[in-house]
Each structure stands twice: as structure tokens, then as C-alpha cells.
Protein backbone atom coordinates (compact mmCIF):
# COMPACT_ATOMS: atom_id res chain seq x y z
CA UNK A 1 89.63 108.70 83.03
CA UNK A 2 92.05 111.52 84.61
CA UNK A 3 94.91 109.46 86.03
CA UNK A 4 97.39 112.32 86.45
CA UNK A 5 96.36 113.66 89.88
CA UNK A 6 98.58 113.53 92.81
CA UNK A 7 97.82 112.55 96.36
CA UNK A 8 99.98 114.63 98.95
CA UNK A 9 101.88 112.78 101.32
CA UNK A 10 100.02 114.24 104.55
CA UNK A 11 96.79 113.61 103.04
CA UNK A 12 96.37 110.43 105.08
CA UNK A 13 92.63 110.70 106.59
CA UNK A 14 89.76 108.66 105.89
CA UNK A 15 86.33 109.88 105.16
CA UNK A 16 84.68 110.28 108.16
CA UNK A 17 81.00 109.55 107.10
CA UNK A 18 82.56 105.56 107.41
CA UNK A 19 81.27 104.11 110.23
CA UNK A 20 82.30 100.15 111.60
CA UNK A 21 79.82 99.01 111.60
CA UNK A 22 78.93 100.07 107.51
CA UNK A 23 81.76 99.04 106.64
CA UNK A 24 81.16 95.32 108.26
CA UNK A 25 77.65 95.24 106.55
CA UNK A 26 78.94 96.14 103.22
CA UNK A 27 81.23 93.99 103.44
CA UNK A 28 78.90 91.11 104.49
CA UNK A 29 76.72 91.73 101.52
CA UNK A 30 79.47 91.82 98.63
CA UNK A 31 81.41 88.98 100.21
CA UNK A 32 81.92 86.11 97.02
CA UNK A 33 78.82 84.31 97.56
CA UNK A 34 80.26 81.02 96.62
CA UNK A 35 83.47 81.05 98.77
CA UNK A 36 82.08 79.88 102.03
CA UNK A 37 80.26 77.25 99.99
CA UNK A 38 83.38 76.18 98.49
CA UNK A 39 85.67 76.42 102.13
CA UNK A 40 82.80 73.55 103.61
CA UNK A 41 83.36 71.33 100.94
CA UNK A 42 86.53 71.32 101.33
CA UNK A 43 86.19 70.67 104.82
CA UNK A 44 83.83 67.00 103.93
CA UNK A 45 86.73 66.50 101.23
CA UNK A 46 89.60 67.24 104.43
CA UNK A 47 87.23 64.81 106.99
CA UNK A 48 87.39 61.98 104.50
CA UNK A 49 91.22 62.05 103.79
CA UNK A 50 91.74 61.83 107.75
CA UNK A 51 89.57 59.22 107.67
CA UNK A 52 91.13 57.65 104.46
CA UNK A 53 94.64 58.13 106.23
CA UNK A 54 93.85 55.99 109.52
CA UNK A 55 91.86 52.93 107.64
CA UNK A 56 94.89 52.76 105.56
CA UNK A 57 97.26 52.93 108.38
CA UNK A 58 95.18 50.15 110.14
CA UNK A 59 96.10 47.92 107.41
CA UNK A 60 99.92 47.27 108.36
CA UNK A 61 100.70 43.84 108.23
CA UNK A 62 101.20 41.82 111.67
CA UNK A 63 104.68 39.79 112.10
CA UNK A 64 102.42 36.54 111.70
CA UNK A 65 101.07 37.68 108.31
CA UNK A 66 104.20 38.46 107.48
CA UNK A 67 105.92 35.42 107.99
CA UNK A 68 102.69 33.83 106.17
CA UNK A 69 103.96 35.52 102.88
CA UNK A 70 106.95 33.79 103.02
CA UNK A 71 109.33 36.69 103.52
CA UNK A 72 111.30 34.13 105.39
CA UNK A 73 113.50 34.08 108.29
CA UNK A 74 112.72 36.13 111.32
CA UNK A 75 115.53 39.09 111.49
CA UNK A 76 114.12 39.59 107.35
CA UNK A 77 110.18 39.55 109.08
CA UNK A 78 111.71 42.16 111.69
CA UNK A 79 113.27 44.42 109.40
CA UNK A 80 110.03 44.31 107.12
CA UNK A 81 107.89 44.94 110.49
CA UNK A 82 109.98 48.27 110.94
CA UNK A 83 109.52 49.44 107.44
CA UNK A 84 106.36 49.20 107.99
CA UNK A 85 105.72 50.65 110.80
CA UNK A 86 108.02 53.87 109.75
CA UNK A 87 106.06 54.24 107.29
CA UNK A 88 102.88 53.80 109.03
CA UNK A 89 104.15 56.77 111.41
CA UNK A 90 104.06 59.19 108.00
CA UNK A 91 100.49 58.21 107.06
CA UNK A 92 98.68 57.55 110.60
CA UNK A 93 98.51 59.86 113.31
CA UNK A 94 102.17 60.78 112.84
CA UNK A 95 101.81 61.27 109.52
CA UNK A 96 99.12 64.31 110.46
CA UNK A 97 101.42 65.25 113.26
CA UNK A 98 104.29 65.57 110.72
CA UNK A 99 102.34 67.58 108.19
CA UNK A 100 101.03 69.96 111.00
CA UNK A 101 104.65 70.73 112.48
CA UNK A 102 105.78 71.22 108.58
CA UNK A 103 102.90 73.37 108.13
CA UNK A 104 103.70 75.65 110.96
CA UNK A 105 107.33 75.55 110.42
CA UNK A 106 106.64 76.78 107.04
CA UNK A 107 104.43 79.74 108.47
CA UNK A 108 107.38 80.87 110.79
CA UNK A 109 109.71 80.81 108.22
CA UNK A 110 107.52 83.50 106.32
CA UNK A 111 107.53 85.22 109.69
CA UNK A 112 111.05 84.73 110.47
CA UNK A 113 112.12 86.50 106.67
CA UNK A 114 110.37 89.66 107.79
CA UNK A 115 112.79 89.97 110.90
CA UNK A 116 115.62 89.18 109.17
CA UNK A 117 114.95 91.05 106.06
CA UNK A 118 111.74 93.62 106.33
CA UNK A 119 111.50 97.21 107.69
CA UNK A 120 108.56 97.38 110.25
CA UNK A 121 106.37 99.60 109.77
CA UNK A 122 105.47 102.47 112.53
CA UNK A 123 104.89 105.55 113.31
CA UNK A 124 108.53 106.88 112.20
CA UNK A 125 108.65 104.03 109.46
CA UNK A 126 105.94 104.90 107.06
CA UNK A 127 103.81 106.72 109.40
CA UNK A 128 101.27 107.25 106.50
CA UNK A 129 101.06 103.98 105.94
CA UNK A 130 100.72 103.09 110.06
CA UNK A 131 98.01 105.85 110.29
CA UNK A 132 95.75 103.71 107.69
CA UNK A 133 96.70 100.44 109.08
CA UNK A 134 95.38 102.15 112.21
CA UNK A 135 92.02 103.31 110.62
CA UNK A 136 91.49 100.12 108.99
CA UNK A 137 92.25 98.10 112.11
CA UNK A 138 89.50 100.06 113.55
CA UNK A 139 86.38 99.97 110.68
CA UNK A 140 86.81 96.14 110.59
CA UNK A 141 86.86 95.69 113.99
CA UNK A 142 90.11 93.96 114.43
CA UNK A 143 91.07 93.14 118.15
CA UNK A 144 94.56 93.53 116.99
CA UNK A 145 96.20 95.91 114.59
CA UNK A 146 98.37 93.01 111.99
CA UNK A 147 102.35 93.53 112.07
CA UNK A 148 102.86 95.67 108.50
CA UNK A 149 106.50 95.01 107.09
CA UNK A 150 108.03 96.39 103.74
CA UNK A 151 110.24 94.30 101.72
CA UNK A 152 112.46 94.91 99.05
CA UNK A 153 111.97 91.94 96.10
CA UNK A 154 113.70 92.64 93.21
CA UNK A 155 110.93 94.23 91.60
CA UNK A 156 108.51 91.96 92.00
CA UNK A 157 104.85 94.09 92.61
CA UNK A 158 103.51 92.15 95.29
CA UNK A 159 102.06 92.15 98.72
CA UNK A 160 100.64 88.73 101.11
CA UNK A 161 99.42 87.90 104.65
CA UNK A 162 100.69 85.02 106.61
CA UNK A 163 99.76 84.38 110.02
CA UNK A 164 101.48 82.81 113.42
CA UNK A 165 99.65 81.49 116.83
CA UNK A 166 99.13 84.76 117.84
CA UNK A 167 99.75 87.43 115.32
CA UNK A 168 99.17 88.38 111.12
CA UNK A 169 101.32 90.28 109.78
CA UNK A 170 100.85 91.23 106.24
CA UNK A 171 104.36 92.04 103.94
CA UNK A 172 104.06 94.96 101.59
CA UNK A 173 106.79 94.39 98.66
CA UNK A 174 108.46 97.84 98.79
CA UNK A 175 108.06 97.79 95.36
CA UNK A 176 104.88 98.56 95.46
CA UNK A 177 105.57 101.45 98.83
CA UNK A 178 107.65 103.47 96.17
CA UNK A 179 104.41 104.19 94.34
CA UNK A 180 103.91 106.57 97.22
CA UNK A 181 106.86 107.61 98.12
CA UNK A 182 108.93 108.26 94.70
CA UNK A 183 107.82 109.83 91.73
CA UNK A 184 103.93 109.07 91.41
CA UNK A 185 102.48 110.07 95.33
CA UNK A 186 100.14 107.93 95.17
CA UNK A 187 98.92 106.71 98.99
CA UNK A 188 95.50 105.77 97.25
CA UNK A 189 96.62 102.89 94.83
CA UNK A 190 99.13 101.13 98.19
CA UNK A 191 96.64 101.88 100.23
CA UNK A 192 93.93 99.97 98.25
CA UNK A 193 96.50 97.32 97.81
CA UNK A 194 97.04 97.50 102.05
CA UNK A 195 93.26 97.13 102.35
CA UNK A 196 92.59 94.21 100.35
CA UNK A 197 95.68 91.95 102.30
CA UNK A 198 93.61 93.64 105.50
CA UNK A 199 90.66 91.45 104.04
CA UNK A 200 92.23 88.44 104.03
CA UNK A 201 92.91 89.17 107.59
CA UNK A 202 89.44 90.00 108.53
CA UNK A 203 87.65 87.06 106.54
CA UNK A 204 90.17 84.51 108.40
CA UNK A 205 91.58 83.29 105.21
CA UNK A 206 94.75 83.01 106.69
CA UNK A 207 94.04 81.36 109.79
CA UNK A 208 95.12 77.94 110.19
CA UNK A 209 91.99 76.59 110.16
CA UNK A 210 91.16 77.84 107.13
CA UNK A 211 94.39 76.83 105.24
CA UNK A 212 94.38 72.86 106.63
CA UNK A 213 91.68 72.07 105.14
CA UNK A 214 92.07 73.58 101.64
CA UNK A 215 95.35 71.42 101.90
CA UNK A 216 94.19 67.89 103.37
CA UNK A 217 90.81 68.10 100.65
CA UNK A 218 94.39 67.93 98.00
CA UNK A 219 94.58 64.37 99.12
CA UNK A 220 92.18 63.42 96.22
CA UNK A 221 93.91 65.65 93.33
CA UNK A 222 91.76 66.31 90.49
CA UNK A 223 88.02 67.26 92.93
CA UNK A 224 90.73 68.27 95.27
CA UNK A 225 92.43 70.76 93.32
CA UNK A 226 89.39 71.99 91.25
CA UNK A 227 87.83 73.52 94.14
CA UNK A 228 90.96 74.29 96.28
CA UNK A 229 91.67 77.12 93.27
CA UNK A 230 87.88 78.06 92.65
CA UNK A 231 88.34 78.82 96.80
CA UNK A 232 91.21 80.80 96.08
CA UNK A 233 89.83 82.83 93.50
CA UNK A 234 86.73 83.42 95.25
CA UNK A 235 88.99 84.56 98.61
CA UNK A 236 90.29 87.07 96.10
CA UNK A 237 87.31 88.60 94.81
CA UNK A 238 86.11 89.04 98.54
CA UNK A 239 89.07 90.70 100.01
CA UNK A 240 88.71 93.04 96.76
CA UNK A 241 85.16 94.00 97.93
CA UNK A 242 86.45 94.43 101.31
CA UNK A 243 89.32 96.80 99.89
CA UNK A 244 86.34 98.55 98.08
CA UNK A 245 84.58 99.08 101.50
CA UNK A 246 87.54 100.58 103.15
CA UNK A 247 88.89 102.92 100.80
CA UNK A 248 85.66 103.79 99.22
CA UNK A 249 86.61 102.35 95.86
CA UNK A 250 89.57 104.98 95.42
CA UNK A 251 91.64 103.68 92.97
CA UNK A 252 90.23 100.54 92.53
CA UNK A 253 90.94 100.53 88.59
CA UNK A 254 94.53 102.60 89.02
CA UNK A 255 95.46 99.35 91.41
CA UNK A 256 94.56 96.70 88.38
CA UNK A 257 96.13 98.80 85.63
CA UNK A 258 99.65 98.84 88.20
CA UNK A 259 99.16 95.09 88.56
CA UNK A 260 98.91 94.59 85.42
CA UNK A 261 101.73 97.72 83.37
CA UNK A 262 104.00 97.55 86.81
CA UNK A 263 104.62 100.65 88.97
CA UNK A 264 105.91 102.74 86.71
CA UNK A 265 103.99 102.52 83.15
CA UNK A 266 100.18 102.37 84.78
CA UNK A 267 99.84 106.36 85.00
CA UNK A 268 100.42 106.07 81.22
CA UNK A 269 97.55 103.64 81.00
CA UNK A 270 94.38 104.69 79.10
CA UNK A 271 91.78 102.56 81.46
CA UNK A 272 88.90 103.28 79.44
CA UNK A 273 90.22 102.02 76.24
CA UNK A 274 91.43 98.80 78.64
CA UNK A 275 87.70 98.06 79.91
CA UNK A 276 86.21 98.63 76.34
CA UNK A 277 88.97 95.94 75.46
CA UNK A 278 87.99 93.14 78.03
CA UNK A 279 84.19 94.02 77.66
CA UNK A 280 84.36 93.88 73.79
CA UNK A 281 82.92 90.62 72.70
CA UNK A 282 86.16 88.48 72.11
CA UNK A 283 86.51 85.27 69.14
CA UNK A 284 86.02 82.16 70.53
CA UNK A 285 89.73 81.52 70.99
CA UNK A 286 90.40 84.64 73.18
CA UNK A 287 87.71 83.56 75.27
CA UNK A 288 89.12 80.26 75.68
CA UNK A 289 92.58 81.11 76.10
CA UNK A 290 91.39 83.56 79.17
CA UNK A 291 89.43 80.72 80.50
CA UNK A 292 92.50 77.69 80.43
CA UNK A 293 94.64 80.58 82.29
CA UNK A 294 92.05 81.34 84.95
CA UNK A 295 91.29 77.75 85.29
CA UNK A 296 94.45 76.79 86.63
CA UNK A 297 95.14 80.21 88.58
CA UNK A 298 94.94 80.40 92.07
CA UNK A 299 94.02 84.57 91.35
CA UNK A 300 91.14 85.79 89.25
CA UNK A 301 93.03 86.82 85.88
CA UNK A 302 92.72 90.52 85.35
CA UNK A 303 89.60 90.94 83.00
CA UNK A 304 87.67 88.84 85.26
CA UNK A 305 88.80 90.87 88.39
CA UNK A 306 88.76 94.19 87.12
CA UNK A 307 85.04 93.84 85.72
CA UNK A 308 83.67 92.39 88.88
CA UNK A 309 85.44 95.55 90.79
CA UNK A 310 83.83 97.90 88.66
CA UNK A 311 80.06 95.71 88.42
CA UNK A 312 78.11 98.82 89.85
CA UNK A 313 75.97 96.13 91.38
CA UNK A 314 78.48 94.35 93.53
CA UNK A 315 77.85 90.84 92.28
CA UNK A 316 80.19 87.54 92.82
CA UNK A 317 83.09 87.38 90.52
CA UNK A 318 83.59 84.91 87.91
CA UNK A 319 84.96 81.73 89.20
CA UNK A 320 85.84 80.28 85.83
């Protein structure tokens, strides 16, 4: 596979037989079949730690029952009675008040680094990149074009979406903007990467809906956690379909091989000889080894993501 071609930097339109509404069906059809599955289970697992949290907050001991035990004379009985009831605040109603101010707190800080430390992206910023955020905004159907922001991270290849009541934003790691700007050109590969965070935006997965109860189901750890991750890894083989829809499936594979080499060593990447590698039929302890690693990720590991990106059929990723 030809990796050496070069995208020039005005070459920013999308093909125009991609209609909305297409898009939206394809998109539909390839979504990971067992995510939504997963994201209502997790909701019942959520519902029962709320309801877990109040019975146990109900069971706070009276000042009468305390004395009962013994604890002696009354100011000791007080102090106990406030203990208590602190820490009745932190797993009652206050408790879930507490966690949902952290939680948003924690979402504004995200949103707070990209004013302090992000360039904005605009029509003079990174107008190619605006120009697709534009088109994309449109074939999902978006009410509201997301806030795009590039960061510098100390080379870390990267890019998220966060959200806050009233906007997403999604943060491109400039690290992986130089692919198009310095020596490579290549638009395709960021804007693949640019389409798949738009996914996340489109599916909802980071709404706060859809994070809360991912993180109240945690209350029981082990079924809690198991599915929490298969969730996560199933949100990331859907926003990969969704980055298929948008950009056609241009440079599907060159994004996975830059993931994978970093930003500079992927054009030097034989991809063929890579897929013959992952498709080959592995010894048992490869196989397992891949499988303890994806287990315990919260993103499909490469193989597994780069072979359900190139399944000519579409079909759900791997979960484990």
C-alpha cells in the first residue's frame, strides 16, 4: 500500500456525493451493536447503587441507640451523633450532590485548560481544519458546530472530547496538527482523527448523562468495572465507524499505523506486512497476552481495532 502521497494544503473539500442523511444511516447501521446494550446495564447497575446509597444512609444510629451501646456520657453521644451524620451527608443525598458538583468541576477544569493553554481554532487559526469541522458539523446534523482547540503536549499523539452545560469542545493535541502542517501534508490522517472525536460528539458519549452512569454502576467494582471498559471499548469502535462515514474511509489504516509508530515513523510503515502480522494465526501465548492487555483497556488494542476498521463487512468490533 502506496503511503507516500501528499495531500495539498487547500485541498480541503469533501466529496460531494455525501449526503446527511447517508451519512446518519451508515452510521446507524455500523454503530457497535453491543454498546447501547452495555450503556443500559449500566444504567440498572447506576439505579441500584442510588438505591444502595440511601438504605445505607437510613441506617445512622439515633442518639437513643447510641447511648444504648454504652458510648457513655452525653457530650461523647453528641460528638458520635455528628460523626455520623457528616458522614451520612457524603453517602446520602449529599453524598450524590458532592459527587455531581466534583464531577462537573472536573469537566470545567478540562474546559478551563483549553482557555488558558489551547489555540482556538477558526477561520484564520487552522482554517483547513475549521472548514471540515464545518462540513462535518453539517453531515451529522449537529445543532451546534463543537469548540475545536489545539494543544501542545509534549509529544503525546492524542486528541479527546469533553463537554460543559452547553457546549463540546473537542482538543486536538497539536502533535498530531503538525502531521498536516510540517513535513508529511497530510489533512486526511487529522482529519480522520477530527472525525472520530466528532463521533463521540454525535453518539452523546460525552454527555453527562451518559458518563454518570458508567461511573455510579463502579459502585460494585468487579461487574462494575467489567462492563464500564467493555462500554468504553465498544464507544470506540463506534466513533471509528462514524469517522469511516465521514471521511469515506480515507486513511483509516495511515491513522492506526501513526497511533501506533508516532507522527513521524508511520509513512515508513509497510501496512500490509502489519495486517498479515495481526491476521497471521498467533501461539497461544500471543493470543493471550493481546487479550490480558485489551481486557483491562479502556481502548480496543490496535490489532483488534485496525481489523474491525478494515472488516469489508462493517461488523462489531471485538470486545475482548
Amino acid at each position: 500500500m502506496d503511503f507516500e502521497h501528499e495531500t495539498p494544503e487547500t485541498e480541503i473539500a469533501f466529496p460531494e456525493e455525501l449526503q446527511p442523511e447517508e451519512v446518519q444511516a451508515e452510521i446507524r447501521r455500523t454503530r457497535h451493536r453491543k454498546e447501547l446494550r452495555l450503556y443500559r446495564l449500566l444504567i440498572v447497575l447506576g439505579v441500584l447503587a442510588i438505591f444502595y446509597v440511601f438504605w445505607r444512609a437510613g441506617e445512622r444510629p439515633s442518639l437513643e441507640e447510641l447511648q444504648s451501646y454504652g458510648y457513655g456520657d452525653p457530650t461523647t453521644v453528641t460528638m458520635l451523633s455528628t460523626i455520623a451524620l457528616i458522614a451520612s451527608l457524603f453517602t446520602g443525598i449529599g453524598g450524590i450532590v458532592i459527587f455531581l458538583i466534583s464531577l462537573l468541576f472536573q469537566y470545567y477544569a478540562y474546559y478551563g485548560g483549553q482557555l488558558a493553554y489551547s489555540i482556538r481554532v477558526s477561520e484564520k487559526n487552522f482554517p483547513e481544519i475549521y472548514h471540515k469541522a464545518q462540513e462535518y458539523t453539517r453531515l451529522l446534523g449537529l445543532k451546534k458546530m463543537p469548540e475545536i482547540y489545539v494543544r501542545q503536549m509534549n509529544g503525546q499523539v492524542n486528541a479527546y472530547t469533553s463537554w460543559v452545560p452547553g457546549k463540546t469542545f473537542i482538543q486536538l493535541n497539536a502533535e498530531i496538527v503538525d502531521l498536516a502542517y510540517m513535513e508529511n501534508k497530510d489533512f486526511d490522517t487529522v482529519f480522520f482523527v477530527m472525525a472520530h472525536e466528532f463521533g463521540h460528539v454525535h453518539l452523546h458519549h460525552v454527555q453527562l448523562a451518559y458518563t454518570l452512569w458508567p461511573m455510579l454502576a463502579m459502585f460494585f467494582p468487579a461487574v462494575g468495572q467489567l462492563f464500564y471498559l467493555g462500554l468504553q471499548r465498544a464507544r470506540e469502535y463506534s466513533a471509528d465507524r462514524v469517522a469511516q462515514a465521514l471521511t469515506a474511509g480515507k486513511a483509516e489504516l495511515e491513522t492506526m499505523m501513526m497511533l501506533s509508530a508516532g507522527r513521524h515513523a508511520y509513512k515508513h510503515v509497510d501496512a500490509e506486512d502489519y495486517v498479515e502480522r495481526i491476521n497471521e494465526n498467533n501461539r497461544a501465548l500471543e493470543r493471550f497476552a493481546r487479550w490480558c492487555i485489551n481486557f483491562g483497556s479502556t481502548h480496543p488494542i490496535h490489532p483488534y481495532r485496525v481489523r474491525a476498521i478494515l472488516d469489508p463487512e462493517k461488523r462489531s468490533g471485538r470486545l475482548l
